[in-house]
Protein backbone atom coordinates (compact mmCIF):
# COMPACT_ATOMS: atom_id res chain seq x y z
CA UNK A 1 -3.61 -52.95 5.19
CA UNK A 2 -0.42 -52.63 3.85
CA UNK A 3 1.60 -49.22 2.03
CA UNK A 4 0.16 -49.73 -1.23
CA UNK A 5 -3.35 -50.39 -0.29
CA UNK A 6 -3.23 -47.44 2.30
CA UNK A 7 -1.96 -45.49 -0.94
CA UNK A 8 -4.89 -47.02 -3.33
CA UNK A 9 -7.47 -46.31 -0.68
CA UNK A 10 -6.09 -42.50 -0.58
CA UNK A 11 -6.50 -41.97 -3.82
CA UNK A 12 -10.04 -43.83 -4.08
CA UNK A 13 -11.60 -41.70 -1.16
CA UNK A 14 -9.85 -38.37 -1.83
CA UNK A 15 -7.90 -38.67 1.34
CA UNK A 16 -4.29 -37.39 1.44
CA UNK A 17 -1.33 -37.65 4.29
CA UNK A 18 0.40 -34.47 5.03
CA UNK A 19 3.91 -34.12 2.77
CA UNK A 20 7.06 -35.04 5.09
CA UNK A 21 9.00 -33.30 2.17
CA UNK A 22 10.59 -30.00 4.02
CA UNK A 23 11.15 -27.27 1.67
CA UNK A 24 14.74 -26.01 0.85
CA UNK A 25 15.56 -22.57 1.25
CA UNK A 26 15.47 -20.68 -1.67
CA UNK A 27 18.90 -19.24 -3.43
CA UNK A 28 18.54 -14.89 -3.18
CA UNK A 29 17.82 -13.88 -6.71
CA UNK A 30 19.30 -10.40 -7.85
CA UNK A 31 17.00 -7.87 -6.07
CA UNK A 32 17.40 -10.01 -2.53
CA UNK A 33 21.21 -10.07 -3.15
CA UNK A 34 21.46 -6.40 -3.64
CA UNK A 35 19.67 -5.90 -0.54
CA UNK A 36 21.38 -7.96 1.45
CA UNK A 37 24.78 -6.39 0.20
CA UNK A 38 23.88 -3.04 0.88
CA UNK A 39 22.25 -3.68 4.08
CA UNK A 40 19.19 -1.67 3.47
CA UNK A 41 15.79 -1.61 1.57
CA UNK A 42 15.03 1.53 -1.07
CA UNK A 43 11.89 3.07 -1.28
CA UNK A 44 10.07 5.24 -3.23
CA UNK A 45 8.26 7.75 -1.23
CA UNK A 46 6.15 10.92 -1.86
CA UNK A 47 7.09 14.39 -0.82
CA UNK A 48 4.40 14.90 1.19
CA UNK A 49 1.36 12.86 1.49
CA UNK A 50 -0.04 13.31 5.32
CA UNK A 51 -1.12 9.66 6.45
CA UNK A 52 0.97 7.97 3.43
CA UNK A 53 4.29 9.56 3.55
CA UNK A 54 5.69 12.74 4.90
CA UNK A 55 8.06 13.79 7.57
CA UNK A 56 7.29 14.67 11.09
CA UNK A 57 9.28 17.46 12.79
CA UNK A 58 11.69 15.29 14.37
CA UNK A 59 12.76 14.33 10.46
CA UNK A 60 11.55 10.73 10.47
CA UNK A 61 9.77 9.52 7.44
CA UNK A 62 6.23 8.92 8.50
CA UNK A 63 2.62 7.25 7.37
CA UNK A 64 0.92 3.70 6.06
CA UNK A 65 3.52 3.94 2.87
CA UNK A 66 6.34 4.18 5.05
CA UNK A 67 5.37 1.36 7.35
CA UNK A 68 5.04 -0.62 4.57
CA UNK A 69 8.70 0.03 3.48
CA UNK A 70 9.49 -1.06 7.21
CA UNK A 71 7.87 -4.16 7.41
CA UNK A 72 9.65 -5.30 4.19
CA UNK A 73 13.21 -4.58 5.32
CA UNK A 74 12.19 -6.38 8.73
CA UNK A 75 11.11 -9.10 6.91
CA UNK A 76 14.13 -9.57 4.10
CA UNK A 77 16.50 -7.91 6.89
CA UNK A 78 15.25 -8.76 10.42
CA UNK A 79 15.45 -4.54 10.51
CA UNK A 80 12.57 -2.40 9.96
CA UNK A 81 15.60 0.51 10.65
CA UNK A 82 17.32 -0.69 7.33
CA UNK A 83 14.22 0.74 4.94
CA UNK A 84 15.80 4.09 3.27
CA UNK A 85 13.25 6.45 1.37
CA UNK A 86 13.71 8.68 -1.77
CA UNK A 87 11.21 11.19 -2.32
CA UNK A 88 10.17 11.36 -5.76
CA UNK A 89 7.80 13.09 -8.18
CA UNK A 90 4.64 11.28 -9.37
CA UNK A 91 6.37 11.85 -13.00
CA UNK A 92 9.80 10.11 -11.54
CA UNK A 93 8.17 7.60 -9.54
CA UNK A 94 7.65 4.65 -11.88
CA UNK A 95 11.32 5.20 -13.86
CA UNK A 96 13.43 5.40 -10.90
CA UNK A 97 11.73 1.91 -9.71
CA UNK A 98 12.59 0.94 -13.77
CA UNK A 99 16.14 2.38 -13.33
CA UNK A 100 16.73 0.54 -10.25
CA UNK A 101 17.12 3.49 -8.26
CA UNK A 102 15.00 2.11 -5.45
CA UNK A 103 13.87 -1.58 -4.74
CA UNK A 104 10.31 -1.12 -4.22
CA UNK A 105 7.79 1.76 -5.08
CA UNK A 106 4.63 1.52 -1.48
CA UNK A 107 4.24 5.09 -2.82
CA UNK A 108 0.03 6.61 -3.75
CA UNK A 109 0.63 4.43 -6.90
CA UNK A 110 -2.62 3.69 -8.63
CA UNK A 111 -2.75 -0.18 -10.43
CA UNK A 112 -3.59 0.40 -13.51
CA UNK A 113 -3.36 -2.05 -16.82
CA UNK A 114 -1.33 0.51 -18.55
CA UNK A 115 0.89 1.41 -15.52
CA UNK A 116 0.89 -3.21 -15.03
CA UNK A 117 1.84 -4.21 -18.84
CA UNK A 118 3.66 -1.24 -20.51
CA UNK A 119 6.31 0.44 -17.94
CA UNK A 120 8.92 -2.61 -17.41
CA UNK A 121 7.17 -2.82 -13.25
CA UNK A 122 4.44 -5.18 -11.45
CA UNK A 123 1.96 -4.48 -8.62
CA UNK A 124 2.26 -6.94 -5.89
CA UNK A 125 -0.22 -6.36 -3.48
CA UNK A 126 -3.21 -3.24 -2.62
CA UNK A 127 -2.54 -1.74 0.56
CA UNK A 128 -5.30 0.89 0.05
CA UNK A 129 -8.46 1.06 -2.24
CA UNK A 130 -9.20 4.78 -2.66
CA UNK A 131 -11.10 6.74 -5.32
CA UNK A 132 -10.36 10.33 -6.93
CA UNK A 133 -12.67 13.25 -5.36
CA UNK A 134 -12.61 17.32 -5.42
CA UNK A 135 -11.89 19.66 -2.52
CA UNK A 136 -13.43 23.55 -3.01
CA UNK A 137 -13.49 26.59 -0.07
CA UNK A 138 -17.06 26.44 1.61
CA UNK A 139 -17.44 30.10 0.54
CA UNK A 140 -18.58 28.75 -2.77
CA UNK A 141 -21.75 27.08 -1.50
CA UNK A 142 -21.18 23.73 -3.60
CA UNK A 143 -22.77 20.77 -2.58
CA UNK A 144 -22.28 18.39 -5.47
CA UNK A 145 -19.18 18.37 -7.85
CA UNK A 146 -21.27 18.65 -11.00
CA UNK A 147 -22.01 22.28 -10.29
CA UNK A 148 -17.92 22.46 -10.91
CA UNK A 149 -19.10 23.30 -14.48
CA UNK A 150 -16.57 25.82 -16.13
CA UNK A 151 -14.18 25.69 -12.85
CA UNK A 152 -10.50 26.12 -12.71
CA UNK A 153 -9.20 22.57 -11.21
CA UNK A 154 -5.62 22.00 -9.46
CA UNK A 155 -4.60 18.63 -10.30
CA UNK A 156 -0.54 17.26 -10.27
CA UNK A 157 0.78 15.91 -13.10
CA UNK A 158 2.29 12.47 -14.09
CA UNK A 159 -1.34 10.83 -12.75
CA UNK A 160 -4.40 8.84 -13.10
CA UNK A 161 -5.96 12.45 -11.73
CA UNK A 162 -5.54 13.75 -15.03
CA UNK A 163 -7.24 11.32 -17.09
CA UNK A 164 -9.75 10.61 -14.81
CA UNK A 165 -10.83 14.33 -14.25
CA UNK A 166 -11.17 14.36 -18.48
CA UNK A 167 -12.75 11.11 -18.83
CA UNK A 168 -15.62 12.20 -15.77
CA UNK A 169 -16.19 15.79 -17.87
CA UNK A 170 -16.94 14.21 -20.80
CA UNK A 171 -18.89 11.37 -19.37
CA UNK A 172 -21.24 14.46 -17.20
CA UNK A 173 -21.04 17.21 -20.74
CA UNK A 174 -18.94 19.13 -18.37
CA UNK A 175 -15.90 21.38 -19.17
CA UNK A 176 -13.53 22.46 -16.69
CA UNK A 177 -9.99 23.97 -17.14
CA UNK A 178 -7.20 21.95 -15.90
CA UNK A 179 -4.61 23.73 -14.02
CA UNK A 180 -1.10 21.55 -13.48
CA UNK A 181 1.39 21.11 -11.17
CA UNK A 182 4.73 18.88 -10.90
CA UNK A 183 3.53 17.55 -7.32
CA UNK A 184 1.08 17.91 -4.70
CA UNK A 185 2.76 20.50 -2.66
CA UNK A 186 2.97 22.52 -5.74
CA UNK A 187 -0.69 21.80 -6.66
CA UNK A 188 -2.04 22.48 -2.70
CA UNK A 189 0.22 25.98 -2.43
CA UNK A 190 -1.95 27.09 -5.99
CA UNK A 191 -5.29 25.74 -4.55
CA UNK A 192 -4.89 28.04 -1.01
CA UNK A 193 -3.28 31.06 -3.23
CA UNK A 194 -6.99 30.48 -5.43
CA UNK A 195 -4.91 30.03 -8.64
CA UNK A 196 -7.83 26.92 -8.92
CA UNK A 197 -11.26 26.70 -7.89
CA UNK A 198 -10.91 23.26 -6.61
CA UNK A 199 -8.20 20.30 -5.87
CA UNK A 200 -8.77 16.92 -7.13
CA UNK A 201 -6.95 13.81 -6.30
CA UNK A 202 -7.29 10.72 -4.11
CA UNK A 203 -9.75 11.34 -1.46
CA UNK A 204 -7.65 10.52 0.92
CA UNK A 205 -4.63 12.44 0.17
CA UNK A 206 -7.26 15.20 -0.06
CA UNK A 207 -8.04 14.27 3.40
CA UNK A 208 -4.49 14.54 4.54
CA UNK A 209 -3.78 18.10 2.52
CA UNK A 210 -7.00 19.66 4.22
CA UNK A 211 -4.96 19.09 7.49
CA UNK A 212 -2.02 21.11 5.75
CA UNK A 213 -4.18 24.29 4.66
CA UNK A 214 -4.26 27.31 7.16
CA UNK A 215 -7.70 27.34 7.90
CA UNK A 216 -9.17 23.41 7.05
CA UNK A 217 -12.22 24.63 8.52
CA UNK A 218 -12.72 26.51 5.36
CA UNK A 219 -12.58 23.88 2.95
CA UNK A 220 -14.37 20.57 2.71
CA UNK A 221 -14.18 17.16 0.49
CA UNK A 222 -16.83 17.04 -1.84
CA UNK A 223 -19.32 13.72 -1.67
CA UNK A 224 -18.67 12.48 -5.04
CA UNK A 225 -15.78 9.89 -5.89
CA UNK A 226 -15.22 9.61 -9.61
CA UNK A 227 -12.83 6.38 -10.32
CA UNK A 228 -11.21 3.44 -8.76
CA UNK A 229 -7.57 4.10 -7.13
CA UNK A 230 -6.31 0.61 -6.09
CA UNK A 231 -3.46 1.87 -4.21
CA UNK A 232 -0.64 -0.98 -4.61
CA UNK A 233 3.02 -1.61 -4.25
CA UNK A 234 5.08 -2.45 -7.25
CA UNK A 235 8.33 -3.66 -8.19
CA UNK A 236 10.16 -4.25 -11.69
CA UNK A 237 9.75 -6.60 -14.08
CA UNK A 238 11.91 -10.13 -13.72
CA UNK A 239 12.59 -11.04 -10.41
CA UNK A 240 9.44 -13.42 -9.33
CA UNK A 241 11.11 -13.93 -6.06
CA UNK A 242 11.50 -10.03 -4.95
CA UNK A 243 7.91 -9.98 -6.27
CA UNK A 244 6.83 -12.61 -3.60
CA UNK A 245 8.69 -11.17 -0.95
CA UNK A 246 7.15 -7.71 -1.26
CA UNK A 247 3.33 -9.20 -1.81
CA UNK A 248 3.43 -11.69 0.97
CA UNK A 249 4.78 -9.70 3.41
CA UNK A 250 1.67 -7.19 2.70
CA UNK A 251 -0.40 -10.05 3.14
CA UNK A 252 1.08 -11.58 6.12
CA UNK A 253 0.38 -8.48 7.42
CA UNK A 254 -3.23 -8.31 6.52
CA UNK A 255 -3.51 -11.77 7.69
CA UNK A 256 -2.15 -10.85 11.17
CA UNK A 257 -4.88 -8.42 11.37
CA UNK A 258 -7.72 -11.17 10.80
CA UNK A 259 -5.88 -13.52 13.14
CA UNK A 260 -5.88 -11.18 15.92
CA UNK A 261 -1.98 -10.88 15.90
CA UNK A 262 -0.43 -7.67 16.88
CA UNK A 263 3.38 -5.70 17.88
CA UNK A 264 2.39 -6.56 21.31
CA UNK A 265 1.60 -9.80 21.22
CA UNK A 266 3.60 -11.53 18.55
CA UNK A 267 6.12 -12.82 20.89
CA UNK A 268 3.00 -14.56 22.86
CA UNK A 269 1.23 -16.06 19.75
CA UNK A 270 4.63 -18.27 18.87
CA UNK A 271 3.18 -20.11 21.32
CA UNK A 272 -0.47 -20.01 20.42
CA UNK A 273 -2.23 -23.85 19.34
CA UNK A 274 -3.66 -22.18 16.28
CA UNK A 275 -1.81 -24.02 13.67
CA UNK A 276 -2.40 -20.71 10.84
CA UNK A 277 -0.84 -18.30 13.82
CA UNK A 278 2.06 -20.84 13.91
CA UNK A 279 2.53 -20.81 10.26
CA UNK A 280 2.18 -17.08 9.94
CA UNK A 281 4.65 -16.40 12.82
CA UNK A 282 7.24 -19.37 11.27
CA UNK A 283 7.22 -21.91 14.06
CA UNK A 284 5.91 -24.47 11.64
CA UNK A 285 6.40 -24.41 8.01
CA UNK A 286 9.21 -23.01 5.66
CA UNK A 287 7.12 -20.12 3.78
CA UNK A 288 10.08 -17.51 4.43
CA UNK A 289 13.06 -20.11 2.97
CA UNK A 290 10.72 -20.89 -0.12
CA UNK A 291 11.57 -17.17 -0.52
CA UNK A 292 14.95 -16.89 0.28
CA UNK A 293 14.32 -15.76 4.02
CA UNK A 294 13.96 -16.70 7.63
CA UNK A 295 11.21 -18.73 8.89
CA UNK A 296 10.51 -15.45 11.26
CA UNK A 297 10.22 -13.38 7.89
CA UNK A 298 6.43 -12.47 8.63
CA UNK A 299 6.86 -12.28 12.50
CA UNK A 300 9.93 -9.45 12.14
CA UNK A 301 7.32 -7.45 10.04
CA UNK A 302 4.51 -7.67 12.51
CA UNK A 303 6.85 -6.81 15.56
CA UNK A 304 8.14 -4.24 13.76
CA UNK A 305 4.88 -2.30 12.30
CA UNK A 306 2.05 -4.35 13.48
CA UNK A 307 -0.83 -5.54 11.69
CA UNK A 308 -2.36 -3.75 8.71
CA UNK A 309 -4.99 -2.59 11.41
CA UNK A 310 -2.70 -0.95 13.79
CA UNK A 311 -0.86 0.42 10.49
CA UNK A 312 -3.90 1.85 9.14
CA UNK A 313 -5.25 3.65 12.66
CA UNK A 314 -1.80 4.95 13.42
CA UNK A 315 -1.63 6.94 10.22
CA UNK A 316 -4.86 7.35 9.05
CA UNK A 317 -7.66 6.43 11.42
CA UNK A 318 -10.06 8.17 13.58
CA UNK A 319 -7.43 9.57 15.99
CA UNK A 320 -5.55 11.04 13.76
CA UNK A 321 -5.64 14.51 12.24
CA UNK A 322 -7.04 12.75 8.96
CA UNK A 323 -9.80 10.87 10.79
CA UNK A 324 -10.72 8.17 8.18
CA UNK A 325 -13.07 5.30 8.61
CA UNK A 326 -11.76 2.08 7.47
CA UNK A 327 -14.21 2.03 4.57
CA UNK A 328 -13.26 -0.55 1.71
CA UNK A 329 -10.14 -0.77 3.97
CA UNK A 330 -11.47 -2.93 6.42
CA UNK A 331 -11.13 -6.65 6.22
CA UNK A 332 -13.44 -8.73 4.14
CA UNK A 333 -14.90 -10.17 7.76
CA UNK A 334 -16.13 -6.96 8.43
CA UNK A 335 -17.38 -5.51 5.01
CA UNK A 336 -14.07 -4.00 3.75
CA UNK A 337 -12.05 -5.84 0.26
CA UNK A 338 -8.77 -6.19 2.52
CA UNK A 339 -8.03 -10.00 2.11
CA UNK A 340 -5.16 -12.02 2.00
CA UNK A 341 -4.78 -15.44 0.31
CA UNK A 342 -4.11 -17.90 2.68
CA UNK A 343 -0.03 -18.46 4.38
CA UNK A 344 -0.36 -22.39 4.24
């Protein structure tokens, strides 16, 4: 059978040869060439979100945010060292991303449609699905958050908190009166000093600040969850190739997870006959030049953070002060919605 026929019978029987055609390496758009001329990655970070972002005693910026930082400036920089962190408000958040004051925003940032279309920024990728609840001191017997009816509530300003908290009284023909606060540390000093009679925010970050209060014994996280917080990482508006660099390195990460590929044993899998390892890791395929980077774009992440597994149980999981279960978090193989699109 000669070329052409081998082509015809291809295309009759829906059979198709692998492309010889090797990619080129993609020129750095602006955000990438920034980067790479300062040396470093900015990130928005939160003043003090236990499990997410907040800094240990020995002043290193800590928690699953922060990793996430990490793994894109290994990626883009071969460095997870280069990621720098500004703290900033949840009402300064989204404009310094729009200002260019930092390169990337992994910070408790909830993906909204409003947030998505109308503030100049894009959500790459979710690297937490969370949902707003209430924290209250056991002294007040509650057992429900319904019986919150006519309560003082702490909530920080420059949220989805605040909406949410008016949209779920009206829904339940409850009233409630709001009490606000610039940031969380603000808002969890009012709820100890009983300025409120409860805290609502994420669950999880009400999790974290339980850990924070005096006595944590004393208070406990209601059962109810009230919305959807899709906790993603964004970027700004007009640079499609900083876009895919930030979402695919959240999935490679994911995808390391479900692969079994760890810090540990990274270095071992480059050798592993699984041909989806080898394309993750970059010993076949050009997935990090299509983007500008090296082939070992996704590998530097991994060595440097680990998988979103290891990332997730450092931070937040059951040996930590916070103690979560993996929840929605886990991977869709195991009943969770983490899931990453395919690196092929």
């Amino acid at each position: 059978m000669n070329g052409w026929m081998k082509r015809a019978a291809a295309l009759l029987f829906g059979v198709t040869a692998p492309l010889a055609v090797q990619a080129q390496t993609a020129q750095p758009g602006p955000t990438l060439q920034a980067v790479r001329a300062k040396g470093q990655v900015d990130c928005g970070g939160h003043p003090g979100a236990p499990g997410f972002g907040v800094m240990d005693s020995r002043g290193i910026y800590r928690g699953l945010d922060a990793d996430t930082c990490r793994a894109i400036a290994a990626a883009v920089l071969g460095d997870a060292g280069k990621a720098r962190f500004t703290t900033l408000t949840s009402s300064t958040r989204l404009t310094a991303l729009q200002a260019g004051q930092i390169d990337v925003l992994p910070r408790t940032t909830t993906m909204s449609h409003g947030r998505d279309a109308a503030n100049g920024i894009n959500f790459t990728a979710i690297n937490f699905y969370d949902g707003q609840g209430f924290m209250v001191r056991k002294s007040l017997g509650l057992t429900n958050a319904k019986e919150l009816e006519g309560a003082s509530i702490c909530i920080t300003t420059g949220t989805t908190s605040e909406l949410n908290l008016t949209d779920w009284a009206r829904g339940n023909n409850l009233s409630f009166r709001p009490v606000v606060f610039e940031n969380n540390v603000e808002t969890r000093h009012a709820y100890e000093a009983g300025r409120c009679d409860a805290f609502s925010t994420d669950a999880s970050q009400l999790a974290g600040i339980r850990t924070a209060l005096a006595n944590p014994e004393e208070h406990v996280i209601l059962p109810e969850v009230i919305s959807k917080e899709p906790l993603a990482v964004a970027v700004r508006h007009g640079d499609d190739q900083w876009f895919d660099i930030v979402r695919w390195t959240v999935f490679a990460l994911i995808e390391a997870e479900e692969l079994g590929v760890t810090a540990a044993n990274a270095e071992e899998m480059l050798n592993s006959p699984r041909t989806e390892i080898r394309r993750l890791l970059g010993v076949t395929g050009d997935h990090g030049p299509m983007m500008g980077l090296d082939k070992r774009w996704a590998y530097n992440a991994i060595r440097a953070v680990g998988n979103y597994g290891e990332m997730f149980e450092r931070n937040l999981g059951k040996e930590t002060s916070l103690g979560l279960p993996r929840g929605l978090n886990a991977l869709w193989t195991q009943g969770g919605l983490m899931y990453a699109p395919p690196i092929r």
